[in-house]
PDB file of N, CA and C in Angstrom:
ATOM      1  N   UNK A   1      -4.722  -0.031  19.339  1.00  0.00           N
ATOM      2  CA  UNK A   1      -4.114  -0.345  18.060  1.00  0.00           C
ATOM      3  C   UNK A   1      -5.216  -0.742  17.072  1.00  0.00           C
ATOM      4  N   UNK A   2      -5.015  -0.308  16.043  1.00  0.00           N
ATOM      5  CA  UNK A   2      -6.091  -0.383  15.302  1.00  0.00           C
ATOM      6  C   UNK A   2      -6.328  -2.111  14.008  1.00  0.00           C
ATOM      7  N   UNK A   3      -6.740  -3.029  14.240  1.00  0.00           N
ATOM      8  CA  UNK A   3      -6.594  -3.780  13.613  1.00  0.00           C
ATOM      9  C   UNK A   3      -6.904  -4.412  12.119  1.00  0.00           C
ATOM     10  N   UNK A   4      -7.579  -2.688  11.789  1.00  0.00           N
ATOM     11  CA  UNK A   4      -8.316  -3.732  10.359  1.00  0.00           C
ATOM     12  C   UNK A   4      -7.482  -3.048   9.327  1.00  0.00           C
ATOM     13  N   UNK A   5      -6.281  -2.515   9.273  1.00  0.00           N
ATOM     14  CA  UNK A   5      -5.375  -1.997   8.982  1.00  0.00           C
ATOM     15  C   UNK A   5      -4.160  -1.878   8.565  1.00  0.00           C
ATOM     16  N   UNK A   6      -3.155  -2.169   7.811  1.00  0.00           N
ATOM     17  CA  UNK A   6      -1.482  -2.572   8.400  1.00  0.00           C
ATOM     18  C   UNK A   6      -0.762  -1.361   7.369  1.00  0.00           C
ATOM     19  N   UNK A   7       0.333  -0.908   7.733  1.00  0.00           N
ATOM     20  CA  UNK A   7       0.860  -0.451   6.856  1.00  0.00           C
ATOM     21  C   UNK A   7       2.064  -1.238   6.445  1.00  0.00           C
ATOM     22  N   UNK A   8       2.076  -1.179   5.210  1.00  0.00           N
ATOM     23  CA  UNK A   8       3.279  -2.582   4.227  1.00  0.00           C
ATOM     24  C   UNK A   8       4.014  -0.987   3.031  1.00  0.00           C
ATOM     25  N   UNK A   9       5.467  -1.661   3.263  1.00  0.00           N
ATOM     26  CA  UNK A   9       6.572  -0.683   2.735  1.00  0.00           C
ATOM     27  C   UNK A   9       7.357  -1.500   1.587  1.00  0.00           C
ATOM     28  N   UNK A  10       6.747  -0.927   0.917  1.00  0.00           N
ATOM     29  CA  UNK A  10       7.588  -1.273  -0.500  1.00  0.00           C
ATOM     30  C   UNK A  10       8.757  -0.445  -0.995  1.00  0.00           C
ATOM     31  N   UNK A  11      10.014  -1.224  -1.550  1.00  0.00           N
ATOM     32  CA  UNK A  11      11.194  -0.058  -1.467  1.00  0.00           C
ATOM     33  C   UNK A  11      11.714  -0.226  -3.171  1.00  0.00           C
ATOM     34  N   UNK A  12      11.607   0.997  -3.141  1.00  0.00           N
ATOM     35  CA  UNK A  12      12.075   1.289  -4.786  1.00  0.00           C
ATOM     36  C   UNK A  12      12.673   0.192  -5.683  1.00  0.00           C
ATOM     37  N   UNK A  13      11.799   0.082  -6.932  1.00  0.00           N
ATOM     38  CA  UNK A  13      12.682  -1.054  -7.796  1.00  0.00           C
ATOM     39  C   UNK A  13      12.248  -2.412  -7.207  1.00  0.00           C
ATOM     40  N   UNK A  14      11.729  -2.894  -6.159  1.00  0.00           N
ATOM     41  CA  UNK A  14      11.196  -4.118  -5.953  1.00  0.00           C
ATOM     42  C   UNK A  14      10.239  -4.225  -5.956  1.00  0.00           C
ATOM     43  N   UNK A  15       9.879  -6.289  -6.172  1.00  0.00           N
ATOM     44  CA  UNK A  15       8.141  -6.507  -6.365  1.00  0.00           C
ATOM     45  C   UNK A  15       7.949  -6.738  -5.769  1.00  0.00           C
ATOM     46  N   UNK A  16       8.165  -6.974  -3.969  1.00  0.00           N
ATOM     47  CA  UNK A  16       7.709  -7.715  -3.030  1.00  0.00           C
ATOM     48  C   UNK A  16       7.712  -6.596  -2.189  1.00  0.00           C
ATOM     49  N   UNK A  17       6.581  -6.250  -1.157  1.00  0.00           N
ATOM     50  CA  UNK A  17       7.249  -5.616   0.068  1.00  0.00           C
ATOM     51  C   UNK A  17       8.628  -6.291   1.160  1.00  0.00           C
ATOM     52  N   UNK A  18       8.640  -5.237   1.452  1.00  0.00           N
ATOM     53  CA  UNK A  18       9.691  -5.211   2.687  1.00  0.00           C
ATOM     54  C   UNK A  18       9.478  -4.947   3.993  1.00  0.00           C
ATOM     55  N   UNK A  19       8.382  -4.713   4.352  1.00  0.00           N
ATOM     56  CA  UNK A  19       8.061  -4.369   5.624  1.00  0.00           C
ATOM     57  C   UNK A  19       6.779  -4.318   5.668  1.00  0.00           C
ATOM     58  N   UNK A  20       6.049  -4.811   6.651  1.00  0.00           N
ATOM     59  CA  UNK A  20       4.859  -5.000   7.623  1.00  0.00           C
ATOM     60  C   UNK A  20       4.632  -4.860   8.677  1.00  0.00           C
ATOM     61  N   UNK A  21       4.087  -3.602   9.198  1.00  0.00           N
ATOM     62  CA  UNK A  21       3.855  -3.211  10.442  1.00  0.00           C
ATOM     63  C   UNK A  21       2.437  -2.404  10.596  1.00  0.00           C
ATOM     64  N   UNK A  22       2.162  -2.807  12.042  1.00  0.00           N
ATOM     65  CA  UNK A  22       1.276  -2.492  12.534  1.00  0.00           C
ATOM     66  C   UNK A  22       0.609  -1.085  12.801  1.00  0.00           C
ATOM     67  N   UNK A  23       2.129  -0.341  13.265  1.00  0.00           N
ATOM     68  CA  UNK A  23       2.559   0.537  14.040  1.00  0.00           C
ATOM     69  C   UNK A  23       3.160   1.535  13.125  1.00  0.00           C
ATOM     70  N   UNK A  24       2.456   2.347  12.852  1.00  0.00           N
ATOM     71  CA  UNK A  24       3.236   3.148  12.114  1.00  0.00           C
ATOM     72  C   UNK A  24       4.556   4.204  12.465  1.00  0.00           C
ATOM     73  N   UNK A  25       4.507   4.693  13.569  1.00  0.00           N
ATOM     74  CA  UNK A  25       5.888   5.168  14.250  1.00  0.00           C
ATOM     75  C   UNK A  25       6.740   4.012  13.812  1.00  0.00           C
ATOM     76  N   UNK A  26       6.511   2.416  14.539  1.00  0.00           N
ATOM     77  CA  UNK A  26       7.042   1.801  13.869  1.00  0.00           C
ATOM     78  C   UNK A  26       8.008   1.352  12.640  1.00  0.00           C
ATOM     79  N   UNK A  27       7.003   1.813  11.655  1.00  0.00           N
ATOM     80  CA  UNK A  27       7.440   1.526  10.174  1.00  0.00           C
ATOM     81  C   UNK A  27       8.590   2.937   9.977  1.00  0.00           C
ATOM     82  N   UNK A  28       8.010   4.032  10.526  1.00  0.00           N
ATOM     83  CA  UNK A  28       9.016   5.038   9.924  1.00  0.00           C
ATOM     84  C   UNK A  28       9.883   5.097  10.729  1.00  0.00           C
ATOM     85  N   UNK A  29      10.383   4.642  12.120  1.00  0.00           N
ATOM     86  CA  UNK A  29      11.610   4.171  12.502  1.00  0.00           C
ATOM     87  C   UNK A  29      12.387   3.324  11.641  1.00  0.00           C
ATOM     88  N   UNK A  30      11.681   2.148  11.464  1.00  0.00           N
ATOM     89  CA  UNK A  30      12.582   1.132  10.565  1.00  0.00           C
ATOM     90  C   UNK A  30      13.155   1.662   9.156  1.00  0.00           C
ATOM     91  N   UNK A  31      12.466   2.385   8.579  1.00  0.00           N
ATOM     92  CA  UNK A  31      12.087   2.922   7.306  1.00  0.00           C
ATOM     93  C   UNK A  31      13.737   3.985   7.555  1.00  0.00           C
ATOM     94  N   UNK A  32      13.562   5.014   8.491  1.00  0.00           N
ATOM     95  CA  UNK A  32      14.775   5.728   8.835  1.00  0.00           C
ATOM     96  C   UNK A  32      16.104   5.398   9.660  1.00  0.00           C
ATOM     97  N   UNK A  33      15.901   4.426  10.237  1.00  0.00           N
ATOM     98  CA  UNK A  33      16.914   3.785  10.637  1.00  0.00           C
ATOM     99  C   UNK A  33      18.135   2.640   9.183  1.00  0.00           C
ATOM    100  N   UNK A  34      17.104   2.548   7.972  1.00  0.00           N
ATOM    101  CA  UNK A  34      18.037   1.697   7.224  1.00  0.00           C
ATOM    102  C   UNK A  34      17.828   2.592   6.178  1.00  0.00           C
ATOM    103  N   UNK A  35      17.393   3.875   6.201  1.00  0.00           N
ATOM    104  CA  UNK A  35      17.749   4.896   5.206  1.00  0.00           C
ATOM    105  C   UNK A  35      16.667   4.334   3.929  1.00  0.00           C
ATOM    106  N   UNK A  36      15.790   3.937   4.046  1.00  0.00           N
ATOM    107  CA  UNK A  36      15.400   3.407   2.495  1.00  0.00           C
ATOM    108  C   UNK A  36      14.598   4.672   2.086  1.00  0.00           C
ATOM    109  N   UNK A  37      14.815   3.986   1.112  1.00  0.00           N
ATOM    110  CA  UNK A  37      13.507   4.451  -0.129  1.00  0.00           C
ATOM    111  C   UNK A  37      12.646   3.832  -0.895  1.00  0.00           C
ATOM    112  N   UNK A  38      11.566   4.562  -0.777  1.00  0.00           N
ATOM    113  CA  UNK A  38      10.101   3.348  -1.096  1.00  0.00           C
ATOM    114  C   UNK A  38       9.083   4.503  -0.572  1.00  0.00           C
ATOM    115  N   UNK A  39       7.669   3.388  -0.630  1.00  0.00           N
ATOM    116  CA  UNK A  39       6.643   3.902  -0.416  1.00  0.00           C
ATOM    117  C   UNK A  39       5.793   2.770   0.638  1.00  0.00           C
ATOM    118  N   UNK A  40       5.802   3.737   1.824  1.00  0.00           N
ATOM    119  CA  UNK A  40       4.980   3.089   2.811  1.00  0.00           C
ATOM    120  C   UNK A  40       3.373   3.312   2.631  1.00  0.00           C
ATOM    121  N   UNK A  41       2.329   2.103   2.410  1.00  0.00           N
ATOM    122  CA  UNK A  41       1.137   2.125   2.279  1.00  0.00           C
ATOM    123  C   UNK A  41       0.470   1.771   3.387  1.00  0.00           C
ATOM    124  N   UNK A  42      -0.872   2.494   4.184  1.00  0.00           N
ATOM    125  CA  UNK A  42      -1.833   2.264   4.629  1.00  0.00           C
ATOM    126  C   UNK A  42      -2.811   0.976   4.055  1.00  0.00           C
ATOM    127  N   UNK A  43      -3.043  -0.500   4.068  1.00  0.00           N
ATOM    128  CA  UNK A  43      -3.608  -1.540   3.742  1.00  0.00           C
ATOM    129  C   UNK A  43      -4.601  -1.784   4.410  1.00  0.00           C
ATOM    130  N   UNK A  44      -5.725  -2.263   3.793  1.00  0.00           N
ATOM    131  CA  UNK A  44      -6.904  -2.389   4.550  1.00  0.00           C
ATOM    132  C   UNK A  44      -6.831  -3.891   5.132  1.00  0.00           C
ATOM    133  N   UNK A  45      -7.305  -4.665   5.818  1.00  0.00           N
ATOM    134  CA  UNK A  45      -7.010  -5.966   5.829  1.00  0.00           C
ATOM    135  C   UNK A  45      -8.743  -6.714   6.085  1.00  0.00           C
ATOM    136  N   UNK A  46      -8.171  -8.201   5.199  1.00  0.00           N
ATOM    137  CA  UNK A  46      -9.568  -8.934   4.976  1.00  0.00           C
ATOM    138  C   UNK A  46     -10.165  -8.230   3.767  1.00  0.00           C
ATOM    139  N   UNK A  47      -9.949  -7.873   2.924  1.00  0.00           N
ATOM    140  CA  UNK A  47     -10.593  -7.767   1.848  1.00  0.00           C
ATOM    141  C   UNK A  47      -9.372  -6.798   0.357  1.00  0.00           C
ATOM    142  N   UNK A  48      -9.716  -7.338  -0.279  1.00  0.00           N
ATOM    143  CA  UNK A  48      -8.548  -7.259  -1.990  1.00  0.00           C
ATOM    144  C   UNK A  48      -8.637  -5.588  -1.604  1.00  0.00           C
ATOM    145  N   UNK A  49      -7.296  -4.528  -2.375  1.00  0.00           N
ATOM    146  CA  UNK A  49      -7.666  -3.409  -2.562  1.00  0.00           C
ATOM    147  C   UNK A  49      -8.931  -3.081  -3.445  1.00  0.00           C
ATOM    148  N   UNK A  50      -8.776  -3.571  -4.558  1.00  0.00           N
ATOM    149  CA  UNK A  50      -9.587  -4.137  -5.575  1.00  0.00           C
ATOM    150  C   UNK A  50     -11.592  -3.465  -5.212  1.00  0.00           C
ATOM    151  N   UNK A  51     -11.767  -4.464  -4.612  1.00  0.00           N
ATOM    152  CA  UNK A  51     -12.824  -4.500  -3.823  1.00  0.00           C
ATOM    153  C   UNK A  51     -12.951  -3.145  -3.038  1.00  0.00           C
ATOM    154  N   UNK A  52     -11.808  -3.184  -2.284  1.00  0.00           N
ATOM    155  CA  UNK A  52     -11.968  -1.812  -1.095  1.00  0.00           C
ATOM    156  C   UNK A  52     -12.066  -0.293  -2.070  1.00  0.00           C
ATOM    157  N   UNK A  53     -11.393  -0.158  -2.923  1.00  0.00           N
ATOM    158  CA  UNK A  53     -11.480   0.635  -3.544  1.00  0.00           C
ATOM    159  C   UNK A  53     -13.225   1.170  -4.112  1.00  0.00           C
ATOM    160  N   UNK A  54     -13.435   0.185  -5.033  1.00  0.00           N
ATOM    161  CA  UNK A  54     -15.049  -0.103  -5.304  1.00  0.00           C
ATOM    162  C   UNK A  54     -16.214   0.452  -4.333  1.00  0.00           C
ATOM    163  N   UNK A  55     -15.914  -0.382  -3.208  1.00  0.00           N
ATOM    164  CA  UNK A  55     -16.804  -0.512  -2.022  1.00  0.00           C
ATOM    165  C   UNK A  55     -16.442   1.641  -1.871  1.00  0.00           C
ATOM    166  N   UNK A  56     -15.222   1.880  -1.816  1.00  0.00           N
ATOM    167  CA  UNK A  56     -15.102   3.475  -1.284  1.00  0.00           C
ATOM    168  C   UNK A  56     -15.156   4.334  -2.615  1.00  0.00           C
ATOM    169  N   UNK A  57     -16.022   3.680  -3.809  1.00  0.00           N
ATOM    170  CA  UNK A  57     -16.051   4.560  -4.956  1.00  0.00           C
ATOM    171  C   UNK A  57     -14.862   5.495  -5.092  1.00  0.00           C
ATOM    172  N   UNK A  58     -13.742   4.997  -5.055  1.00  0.00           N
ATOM    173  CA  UNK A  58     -12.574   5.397  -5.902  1.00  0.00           C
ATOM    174  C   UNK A  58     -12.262   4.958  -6.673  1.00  0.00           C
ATOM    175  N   UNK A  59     -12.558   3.825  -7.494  1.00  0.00           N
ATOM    176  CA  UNK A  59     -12.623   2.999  -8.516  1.00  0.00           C
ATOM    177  C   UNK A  59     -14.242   2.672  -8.945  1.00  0.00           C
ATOM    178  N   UNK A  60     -14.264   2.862 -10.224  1.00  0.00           N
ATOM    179  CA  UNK A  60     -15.640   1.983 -10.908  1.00  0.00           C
ATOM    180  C   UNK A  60     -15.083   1.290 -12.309  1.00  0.00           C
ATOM    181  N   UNK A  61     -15.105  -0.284 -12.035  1.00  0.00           N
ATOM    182  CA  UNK A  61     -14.771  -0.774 -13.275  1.00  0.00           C
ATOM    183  C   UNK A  61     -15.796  -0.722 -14.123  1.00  0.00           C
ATOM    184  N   UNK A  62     -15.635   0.045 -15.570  1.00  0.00           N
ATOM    185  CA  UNK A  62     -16.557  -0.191 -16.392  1.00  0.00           C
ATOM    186  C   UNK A  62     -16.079  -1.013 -17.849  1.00  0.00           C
ATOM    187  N   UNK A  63     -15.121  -1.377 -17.763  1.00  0.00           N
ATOM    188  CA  UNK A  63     -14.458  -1.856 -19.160  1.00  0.00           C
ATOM    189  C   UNK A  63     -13.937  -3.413 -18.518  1.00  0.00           C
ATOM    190  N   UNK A  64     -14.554  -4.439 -19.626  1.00  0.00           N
ATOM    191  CA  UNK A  64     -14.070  -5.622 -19.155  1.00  0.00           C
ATOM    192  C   UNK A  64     -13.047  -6.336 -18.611  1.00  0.00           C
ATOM    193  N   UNK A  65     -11.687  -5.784 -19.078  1.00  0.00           N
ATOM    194  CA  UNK A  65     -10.408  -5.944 -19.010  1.00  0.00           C
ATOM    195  C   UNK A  65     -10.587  -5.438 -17.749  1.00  0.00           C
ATOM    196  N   UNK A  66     -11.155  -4.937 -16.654  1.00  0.00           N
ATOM    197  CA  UNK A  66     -10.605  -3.936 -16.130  1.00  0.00           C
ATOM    198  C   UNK A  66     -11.189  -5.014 -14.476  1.00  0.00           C
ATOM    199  N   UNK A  67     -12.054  -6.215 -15.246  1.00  0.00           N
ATOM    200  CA  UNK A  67     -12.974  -7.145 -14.426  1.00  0.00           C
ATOM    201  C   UNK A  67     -12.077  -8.499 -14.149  1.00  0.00           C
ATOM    202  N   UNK A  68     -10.899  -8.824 -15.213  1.00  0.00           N
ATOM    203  CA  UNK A  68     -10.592  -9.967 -15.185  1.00  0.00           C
ATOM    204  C   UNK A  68      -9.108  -9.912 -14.088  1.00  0.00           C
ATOM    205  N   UNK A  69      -8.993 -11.227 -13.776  1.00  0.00           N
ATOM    206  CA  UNK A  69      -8.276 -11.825 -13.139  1.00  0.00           C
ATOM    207  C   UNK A  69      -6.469 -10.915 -12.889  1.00  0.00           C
ATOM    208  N   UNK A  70      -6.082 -11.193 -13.896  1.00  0.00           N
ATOM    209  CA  UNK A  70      -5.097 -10.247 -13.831  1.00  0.00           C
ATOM    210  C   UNK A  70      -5.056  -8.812 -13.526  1.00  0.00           C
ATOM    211  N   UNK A  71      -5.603  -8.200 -14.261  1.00  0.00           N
ATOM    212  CA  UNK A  71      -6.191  -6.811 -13.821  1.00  0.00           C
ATOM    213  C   UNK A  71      -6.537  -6.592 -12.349  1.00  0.00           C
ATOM    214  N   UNK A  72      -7.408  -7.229 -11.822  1.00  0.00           N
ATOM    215  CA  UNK A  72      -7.226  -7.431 -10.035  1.00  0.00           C
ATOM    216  C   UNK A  72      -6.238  -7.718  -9.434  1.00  0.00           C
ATOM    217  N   UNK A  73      -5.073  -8.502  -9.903  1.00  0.00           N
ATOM    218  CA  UNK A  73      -4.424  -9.244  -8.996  1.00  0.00           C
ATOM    219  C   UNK A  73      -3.237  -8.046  -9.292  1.00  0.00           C
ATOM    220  N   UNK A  74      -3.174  -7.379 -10.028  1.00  0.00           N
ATOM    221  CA  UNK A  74      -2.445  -6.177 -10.030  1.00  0.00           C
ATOM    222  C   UNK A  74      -2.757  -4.766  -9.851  1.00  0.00           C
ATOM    223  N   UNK A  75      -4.081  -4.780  -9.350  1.00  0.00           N
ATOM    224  CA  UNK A  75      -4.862  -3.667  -9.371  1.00  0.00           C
ATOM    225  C   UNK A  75      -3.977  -2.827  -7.563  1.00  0.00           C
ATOM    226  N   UNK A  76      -3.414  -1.449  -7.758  1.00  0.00           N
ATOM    227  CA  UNK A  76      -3.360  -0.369  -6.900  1.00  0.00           C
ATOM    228  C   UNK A  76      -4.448   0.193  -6.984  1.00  0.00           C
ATOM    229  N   UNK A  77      -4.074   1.388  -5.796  1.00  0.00           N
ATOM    230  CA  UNK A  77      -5.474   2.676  -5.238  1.00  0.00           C
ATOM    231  C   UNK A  77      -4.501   3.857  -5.164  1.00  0.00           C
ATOM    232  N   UNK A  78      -4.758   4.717  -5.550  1.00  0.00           N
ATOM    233  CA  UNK A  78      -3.523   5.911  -5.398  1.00  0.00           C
ATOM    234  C   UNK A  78      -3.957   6.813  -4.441  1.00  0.00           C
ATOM    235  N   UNK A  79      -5.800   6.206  -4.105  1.00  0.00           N
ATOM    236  CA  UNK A  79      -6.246   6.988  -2.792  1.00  0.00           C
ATOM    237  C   UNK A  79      -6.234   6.623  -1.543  1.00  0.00           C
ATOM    238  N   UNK A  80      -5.236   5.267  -1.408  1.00  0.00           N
ATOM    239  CA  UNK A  80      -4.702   4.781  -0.473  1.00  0.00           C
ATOM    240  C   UNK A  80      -3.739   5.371   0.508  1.00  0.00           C
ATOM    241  N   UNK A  81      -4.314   5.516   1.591  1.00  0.00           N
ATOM    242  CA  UNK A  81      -2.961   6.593   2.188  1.00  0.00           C
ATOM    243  C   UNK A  81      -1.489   6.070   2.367  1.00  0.00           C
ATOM    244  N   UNK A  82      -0.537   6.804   2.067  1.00  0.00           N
ATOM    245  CA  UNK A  82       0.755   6.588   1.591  1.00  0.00           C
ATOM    246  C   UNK A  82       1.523   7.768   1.855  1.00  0.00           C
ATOM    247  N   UNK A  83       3.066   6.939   2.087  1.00  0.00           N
ATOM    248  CA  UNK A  83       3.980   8.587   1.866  1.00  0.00           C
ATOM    249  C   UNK A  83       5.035   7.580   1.148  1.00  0.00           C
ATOM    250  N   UNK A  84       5.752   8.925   0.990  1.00  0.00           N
ATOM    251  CA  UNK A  84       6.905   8.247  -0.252  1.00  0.00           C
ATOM    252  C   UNK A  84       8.550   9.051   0.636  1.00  0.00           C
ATOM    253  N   UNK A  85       9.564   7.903   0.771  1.00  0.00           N
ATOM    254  CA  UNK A  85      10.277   8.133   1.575  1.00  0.00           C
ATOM    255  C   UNK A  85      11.740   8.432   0.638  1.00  0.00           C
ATOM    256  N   UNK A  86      12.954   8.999   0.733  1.00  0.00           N
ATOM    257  CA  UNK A  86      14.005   9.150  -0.146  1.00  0.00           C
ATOM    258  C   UNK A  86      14.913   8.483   1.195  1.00  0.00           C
ATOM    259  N   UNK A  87      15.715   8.212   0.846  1.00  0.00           N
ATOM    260  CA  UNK A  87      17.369   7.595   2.095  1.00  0.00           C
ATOM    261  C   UNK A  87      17.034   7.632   3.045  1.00  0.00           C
ATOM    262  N   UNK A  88      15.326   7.477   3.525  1.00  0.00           N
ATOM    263  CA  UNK A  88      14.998   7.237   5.038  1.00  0.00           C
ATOM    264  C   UNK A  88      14.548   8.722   5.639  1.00  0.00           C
ATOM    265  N   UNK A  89      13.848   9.627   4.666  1.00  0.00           N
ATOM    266  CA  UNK A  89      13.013  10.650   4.837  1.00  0.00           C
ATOM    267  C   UNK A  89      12.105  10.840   4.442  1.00  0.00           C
ATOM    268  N   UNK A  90      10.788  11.345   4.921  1.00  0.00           N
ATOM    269  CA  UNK A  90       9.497  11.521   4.403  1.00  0.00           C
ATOM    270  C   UNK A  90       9.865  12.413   3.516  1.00  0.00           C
ATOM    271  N   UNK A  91       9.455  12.504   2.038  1.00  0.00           N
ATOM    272  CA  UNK A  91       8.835  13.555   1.266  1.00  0.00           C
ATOM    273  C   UNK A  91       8.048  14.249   1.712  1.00  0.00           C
TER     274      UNK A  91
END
């Protein structure tokens, strides 16, 4: 099992995830068993996306706004691996 890793499922229209798992068979059991819809993300763990992004040059902040506090604490990666699920089916 791979630990530096998690995948976290966010379901349409909400700000919080909904699911945290390890295991990804896992997640898309749960994911298809309650029919949702959302987007299950691949998460790196121990370090901000923010950062991880940077560190994997998929991001280069060059504009200040882009350095401050907020801006990080809301900052996504769209090169984050992900799938996007409808009533508990992969797209």
């Amino acid at each position: 099992m791979n630990l530096d890793k998690i995948w976290i499922f966010s379901g349409a229209g909400g700000n919080f995830p909904s699911g945290v798992f390890l295991d990804f068979e896992e997640a898309k059991g749960w994911i298809a068993r309650n029919r949702l819809t959302g987007v299950l993300t691949l998460y790196p763990i121990n370090i901000g996306v923010y950062e991880w992004a940077i560190e994997k040059q998929f991001f280069d902040p060059i504009k200040d706004a882009q350095k401050t506090p907020e801006f990080i604490g809301r900052f996504s990666c769209a090169s984050m691996e992900h799938l996007h699920f409808e009533d508990g089916k992969e797209e």
